[in-house]
C-alpha atoms as a PDB file:
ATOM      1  CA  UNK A   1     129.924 105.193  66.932  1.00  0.00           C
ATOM      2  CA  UNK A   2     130.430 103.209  69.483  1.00  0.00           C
ATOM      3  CA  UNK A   3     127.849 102.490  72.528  1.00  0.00           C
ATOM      4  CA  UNK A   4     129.877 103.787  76.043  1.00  0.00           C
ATOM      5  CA  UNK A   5     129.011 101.917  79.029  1.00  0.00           C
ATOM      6  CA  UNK A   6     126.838 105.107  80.478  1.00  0.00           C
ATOM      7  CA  UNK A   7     124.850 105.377  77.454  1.00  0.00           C
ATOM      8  CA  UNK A   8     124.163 101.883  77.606  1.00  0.00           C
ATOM      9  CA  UNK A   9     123.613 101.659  81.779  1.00  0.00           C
ATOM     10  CA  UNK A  10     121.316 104.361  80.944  1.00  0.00           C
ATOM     11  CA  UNK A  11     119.075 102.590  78.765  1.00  0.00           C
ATOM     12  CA  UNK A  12     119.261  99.461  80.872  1.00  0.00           C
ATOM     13  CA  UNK A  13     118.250 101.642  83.651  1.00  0.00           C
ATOM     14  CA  UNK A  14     115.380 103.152  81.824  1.00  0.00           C
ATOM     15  CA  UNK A  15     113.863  99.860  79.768  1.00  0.00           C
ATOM     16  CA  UNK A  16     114.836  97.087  82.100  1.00  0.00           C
ATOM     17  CA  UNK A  17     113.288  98.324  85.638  1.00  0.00           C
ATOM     18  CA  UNK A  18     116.460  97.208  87.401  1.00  0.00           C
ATOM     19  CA  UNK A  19     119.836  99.016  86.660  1.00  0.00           C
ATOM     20  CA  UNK A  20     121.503  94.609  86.567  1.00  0.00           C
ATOM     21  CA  UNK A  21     118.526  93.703  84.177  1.00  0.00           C
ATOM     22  CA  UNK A  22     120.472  93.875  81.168  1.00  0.00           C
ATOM     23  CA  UNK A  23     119.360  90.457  79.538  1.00  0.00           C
ATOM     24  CA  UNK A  24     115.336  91.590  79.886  1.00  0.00           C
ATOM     25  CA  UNK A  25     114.011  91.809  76.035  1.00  0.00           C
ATOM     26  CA  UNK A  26     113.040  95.499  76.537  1.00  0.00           C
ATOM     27  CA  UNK A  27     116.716  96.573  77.503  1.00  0.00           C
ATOM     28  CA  UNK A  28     118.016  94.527  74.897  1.00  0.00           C
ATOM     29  CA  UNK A  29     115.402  96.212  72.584  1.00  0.00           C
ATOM     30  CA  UNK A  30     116.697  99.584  73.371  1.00  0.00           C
ATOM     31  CA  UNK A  31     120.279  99.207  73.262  1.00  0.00           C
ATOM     32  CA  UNK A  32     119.518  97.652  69.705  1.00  0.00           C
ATOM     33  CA  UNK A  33     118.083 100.623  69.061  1.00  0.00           C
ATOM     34  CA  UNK A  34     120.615 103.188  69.863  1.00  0.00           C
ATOM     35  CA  UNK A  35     123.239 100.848  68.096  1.00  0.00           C
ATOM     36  CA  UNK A  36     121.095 101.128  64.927  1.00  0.00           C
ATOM     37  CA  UNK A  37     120.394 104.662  64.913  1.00  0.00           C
ATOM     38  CA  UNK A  38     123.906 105.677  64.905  1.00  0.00           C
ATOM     39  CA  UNK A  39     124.515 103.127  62.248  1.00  0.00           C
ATOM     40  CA  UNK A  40     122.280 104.559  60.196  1.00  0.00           C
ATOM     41  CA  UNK A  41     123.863 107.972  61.138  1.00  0.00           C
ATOM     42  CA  UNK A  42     127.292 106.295  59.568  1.00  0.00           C
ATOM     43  CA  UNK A  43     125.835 105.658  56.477  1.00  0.00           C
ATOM     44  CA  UNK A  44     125.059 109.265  55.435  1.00  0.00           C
ATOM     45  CA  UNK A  45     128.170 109.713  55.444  1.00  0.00           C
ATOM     46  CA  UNK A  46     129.818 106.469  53.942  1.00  0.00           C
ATOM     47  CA  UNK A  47     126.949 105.338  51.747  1.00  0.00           C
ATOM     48  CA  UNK A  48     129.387 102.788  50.359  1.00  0.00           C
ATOM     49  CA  UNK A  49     130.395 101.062  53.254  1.00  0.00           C
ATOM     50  CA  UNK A  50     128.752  97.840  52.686  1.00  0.00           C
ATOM     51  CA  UNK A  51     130.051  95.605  55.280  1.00  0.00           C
ATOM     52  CA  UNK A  52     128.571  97.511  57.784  1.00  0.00           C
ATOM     53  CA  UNK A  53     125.683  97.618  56.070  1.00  0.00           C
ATOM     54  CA  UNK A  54     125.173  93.727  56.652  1.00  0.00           C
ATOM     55  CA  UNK A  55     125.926  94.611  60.362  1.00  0.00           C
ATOM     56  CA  UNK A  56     123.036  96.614  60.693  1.00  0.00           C
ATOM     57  CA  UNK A  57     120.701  94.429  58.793  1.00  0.00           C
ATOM     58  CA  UNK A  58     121.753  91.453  61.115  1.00  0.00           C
ATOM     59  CA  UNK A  59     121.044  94.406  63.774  1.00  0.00           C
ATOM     60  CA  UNK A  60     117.450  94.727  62.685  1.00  0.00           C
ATOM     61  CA  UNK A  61     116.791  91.215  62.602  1.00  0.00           C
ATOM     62  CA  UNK A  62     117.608  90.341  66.257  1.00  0.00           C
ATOM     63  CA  UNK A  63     115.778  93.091  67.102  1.00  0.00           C
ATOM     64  CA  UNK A  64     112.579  92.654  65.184  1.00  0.00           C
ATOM     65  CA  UNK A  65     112.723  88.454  66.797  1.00  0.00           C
ATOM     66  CA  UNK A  66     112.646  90.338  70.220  1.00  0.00           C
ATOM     67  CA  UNK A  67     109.700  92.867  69.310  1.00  0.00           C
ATOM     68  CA  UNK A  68     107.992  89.954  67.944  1.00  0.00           C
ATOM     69  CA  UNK A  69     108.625  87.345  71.172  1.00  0.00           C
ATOM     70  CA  UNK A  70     107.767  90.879  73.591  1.00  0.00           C
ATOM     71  CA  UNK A  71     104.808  91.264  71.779  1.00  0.00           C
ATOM     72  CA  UNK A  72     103.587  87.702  72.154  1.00  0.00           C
ATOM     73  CA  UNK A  73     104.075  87.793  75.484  1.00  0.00           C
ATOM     74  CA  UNK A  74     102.914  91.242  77.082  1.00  0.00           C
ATOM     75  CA  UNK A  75     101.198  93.386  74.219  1.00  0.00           C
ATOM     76  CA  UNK A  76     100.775  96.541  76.675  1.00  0.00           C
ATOM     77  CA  UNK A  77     104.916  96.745  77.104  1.00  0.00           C
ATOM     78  CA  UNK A  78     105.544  96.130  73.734  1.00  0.00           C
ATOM     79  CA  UNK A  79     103.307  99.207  72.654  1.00  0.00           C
ATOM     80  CA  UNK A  80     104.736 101.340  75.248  1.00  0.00           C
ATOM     81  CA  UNK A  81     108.178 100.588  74.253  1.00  0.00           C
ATOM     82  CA  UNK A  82     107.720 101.490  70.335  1.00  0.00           C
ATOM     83  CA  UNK A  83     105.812 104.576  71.565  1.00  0.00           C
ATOM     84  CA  UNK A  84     108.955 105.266  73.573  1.00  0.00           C
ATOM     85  CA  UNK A  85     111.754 104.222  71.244  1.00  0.00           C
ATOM     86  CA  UNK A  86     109.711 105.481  68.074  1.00  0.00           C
ATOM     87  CA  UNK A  87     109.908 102.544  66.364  1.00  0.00           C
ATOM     88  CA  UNK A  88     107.537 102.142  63.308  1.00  0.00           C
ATOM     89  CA  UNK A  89     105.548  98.500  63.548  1.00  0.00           C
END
């Protein structure tokens, strides 16, 4: 449940075009990503575990102020990166 420092070096890697870039918006994007998806993998299983739950929402949050801010600032990456991360906007 937990993100391991190679999944994570991995994505930083991939999304933030230098493996030290981890504070770039598009990194932090994707590691929000993977965090959420196996949250949301958690909760078929323990559909009552509502403290997580509020984890994940603040989750979503941070990482729908970062799509927003990447999309006011370079609309071409921000389209590539949902197409990548298949994120519905």
């Amino acid at each position: 449940m937990v993100l391991t420092k190679d999944i994570k070096q991995e994505l930083v890697e991939k999304y933030g075009h230098d493996p030290k870039n981890t504070g770039s918006a598009q990194s932090q994007i994707a590691i929000l990503t993977q965090r959420i998806k196996e949250l949301t993998e958690h909760f078929l299983n323990n559909p009552k575990d509502h403290a997580s739950r509020r984890g994940l929402m603040k989750l979503v949050s941070r990482r729908k102020h970062l799509l927003s801010y990447l999309k006011k600032k370079d609309m071409d990456t921000y389209r590539t990166l949902i197409a990548d991360l298949n994120i519905r906007k």
